[in-house]
Protein backbone atom coordinates (compact mmCIF):
# COMPACT_ATOMS: atom_id res chain seq x y z
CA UNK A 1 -6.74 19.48 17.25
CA UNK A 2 -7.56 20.78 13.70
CA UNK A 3 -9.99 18.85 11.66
CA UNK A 4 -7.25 17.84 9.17
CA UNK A 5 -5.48 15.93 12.29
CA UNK A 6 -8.89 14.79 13.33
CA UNK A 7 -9.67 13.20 9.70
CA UNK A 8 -6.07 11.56 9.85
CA UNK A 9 -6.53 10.26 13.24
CA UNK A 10 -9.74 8.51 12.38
CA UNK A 11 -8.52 7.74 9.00
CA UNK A 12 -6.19 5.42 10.54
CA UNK A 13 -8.01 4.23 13.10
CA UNK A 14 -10.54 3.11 10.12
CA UNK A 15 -8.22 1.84 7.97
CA UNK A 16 -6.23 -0.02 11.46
CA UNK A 17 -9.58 -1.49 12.28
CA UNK A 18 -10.50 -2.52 8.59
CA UNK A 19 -7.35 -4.97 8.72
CA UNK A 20 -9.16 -7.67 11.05
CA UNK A 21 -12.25 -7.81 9.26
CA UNK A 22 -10.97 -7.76 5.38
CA UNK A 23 -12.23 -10.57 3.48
CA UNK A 24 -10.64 -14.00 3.35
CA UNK A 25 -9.24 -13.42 -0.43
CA UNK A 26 -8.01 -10.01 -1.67
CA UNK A 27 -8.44 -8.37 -5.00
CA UNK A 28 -7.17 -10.76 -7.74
CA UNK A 29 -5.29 -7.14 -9.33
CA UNK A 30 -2.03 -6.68 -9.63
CA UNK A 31 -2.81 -3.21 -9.96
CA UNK A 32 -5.78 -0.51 -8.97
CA UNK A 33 -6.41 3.28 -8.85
CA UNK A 34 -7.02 5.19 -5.93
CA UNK A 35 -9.15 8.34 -6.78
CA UNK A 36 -11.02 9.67 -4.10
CA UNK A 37 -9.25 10.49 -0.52
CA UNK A 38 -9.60 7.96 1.90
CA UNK A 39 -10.83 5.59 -0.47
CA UNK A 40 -8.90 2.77 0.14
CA UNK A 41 -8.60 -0.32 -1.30
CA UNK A 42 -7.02 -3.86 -0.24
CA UNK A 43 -4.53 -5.93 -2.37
CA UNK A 44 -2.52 -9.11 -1.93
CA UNK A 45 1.02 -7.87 -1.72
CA UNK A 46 3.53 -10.84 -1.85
CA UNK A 47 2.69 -13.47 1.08
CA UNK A 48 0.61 -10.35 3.01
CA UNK A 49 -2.39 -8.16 2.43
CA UNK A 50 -1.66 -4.63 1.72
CA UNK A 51 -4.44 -1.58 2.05
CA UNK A 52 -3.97 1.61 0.72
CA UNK A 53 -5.02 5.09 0.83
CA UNK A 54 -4.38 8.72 0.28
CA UNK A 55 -5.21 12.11 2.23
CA UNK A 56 -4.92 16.06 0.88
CA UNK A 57 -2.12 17.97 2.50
CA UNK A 58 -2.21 21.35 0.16
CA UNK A 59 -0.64 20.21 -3.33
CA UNK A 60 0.53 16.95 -1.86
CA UNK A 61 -1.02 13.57 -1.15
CA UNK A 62 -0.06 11.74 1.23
CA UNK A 63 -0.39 8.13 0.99
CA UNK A 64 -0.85 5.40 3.61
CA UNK A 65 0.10 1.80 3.31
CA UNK A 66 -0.38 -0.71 5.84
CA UNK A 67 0.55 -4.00 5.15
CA UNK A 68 -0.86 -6.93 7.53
CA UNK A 69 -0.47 -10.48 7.34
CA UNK A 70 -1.79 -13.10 4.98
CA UNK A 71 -3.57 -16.05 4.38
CA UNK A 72 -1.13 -17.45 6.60
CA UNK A 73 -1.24 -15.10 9.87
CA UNK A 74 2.28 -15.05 10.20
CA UNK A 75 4.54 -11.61 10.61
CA UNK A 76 3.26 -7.81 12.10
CA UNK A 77 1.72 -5.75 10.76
CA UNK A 78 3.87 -2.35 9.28
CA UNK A 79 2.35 0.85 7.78
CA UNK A 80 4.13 3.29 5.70
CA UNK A 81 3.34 6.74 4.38
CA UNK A 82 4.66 9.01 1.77
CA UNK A 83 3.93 12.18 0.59
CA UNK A 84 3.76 12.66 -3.22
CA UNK A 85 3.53 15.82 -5.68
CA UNK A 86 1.91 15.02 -9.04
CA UNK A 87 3.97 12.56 -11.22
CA UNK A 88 6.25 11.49 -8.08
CA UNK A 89 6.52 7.95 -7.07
CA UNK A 90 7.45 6.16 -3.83
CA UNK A 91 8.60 1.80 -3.85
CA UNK A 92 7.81 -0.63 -1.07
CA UNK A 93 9.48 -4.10 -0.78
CA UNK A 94 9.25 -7.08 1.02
CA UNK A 95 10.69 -10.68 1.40
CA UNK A 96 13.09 -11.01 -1.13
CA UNK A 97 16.61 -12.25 0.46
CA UNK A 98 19.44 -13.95 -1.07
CA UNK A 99 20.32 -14.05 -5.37
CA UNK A 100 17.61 -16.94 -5.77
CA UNK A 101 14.66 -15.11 -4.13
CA UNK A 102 11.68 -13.69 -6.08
CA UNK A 103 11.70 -9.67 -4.99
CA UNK A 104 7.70 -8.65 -5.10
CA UNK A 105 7.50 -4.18 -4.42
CA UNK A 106 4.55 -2.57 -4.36
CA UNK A 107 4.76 0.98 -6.51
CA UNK A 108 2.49 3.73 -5.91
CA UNK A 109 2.59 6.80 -8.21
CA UNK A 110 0.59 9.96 -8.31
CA UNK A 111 -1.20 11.39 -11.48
CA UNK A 112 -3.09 14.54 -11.25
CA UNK A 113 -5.83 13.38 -8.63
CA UNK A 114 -5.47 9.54 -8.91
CA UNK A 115 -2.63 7.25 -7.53
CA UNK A 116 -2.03 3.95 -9.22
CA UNK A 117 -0.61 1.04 -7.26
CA UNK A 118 0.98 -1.53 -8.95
CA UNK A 119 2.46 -5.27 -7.57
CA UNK A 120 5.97 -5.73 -9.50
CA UNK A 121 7.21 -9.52 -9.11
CA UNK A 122 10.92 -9.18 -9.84
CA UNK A 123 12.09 -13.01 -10.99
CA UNK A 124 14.95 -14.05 -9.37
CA UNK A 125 18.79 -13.18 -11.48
CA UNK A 126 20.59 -16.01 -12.77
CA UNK A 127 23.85 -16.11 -13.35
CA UNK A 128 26.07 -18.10 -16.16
């Protein structure tokens, strides 16, 4: 096993394992900047907690979202991951079903050696 697969395996195991002892209340950001690898961070992400992170691949960066339950405990927990070239962006959704719903995505986007995620609330469309 290399030691790039040997980082990514533990990274995730870390990052797995962080999920059942993050703190009762997230970040109150809507937004934060990722700019070391590995350096995660933890956000509220609609009705669910959402950590993310980033590793080197060559010129890429590939990010890693896992999003776990809430407050309330309810759902399974999903993880994601992307690979992203400077100025490249990748979306993530949730919830969000039916005309009346409130759609909440979390955005991650890739600038030089940071990545920015952002928590877009998309209000519900009304129609006259």
């Amino acid at each position: 096993m290399t030691i790039a697969k040997k980082t990514s395996v533990a990274a995730t195991a870390l990052f797995a394992g962080a999920l059942f002892v993050m703190p009762a209340t997230p970040a109150a950001a809507q937004s934060l900047e990722l700019s070391k690898p590995l350096a995660g961070s933890t956000m509220f992400f609609a009705d669910r907690y959402a950590t993310a992170y980033y590793l080197i691949d060559n010129d890429q960066f590939k990010t890693v979202v896992t999003v776990a339950p809430g407050p309330e405990g309810q759902g399974n927990p999903m993880q994601f991951s992307n690979a992203l070239s400077d100025g490249e962006s990748a979306e993530y959704s949730v919830g969000g079903y039916g005309p009346n719903s409130i759609k909440v995505k979390l955005r991650l986007h890739r600038t030089g050696d940071t990545v920015k995620a952002e928590v877009l609330t998309e209000a519900p469309s009304t129609s006259s």
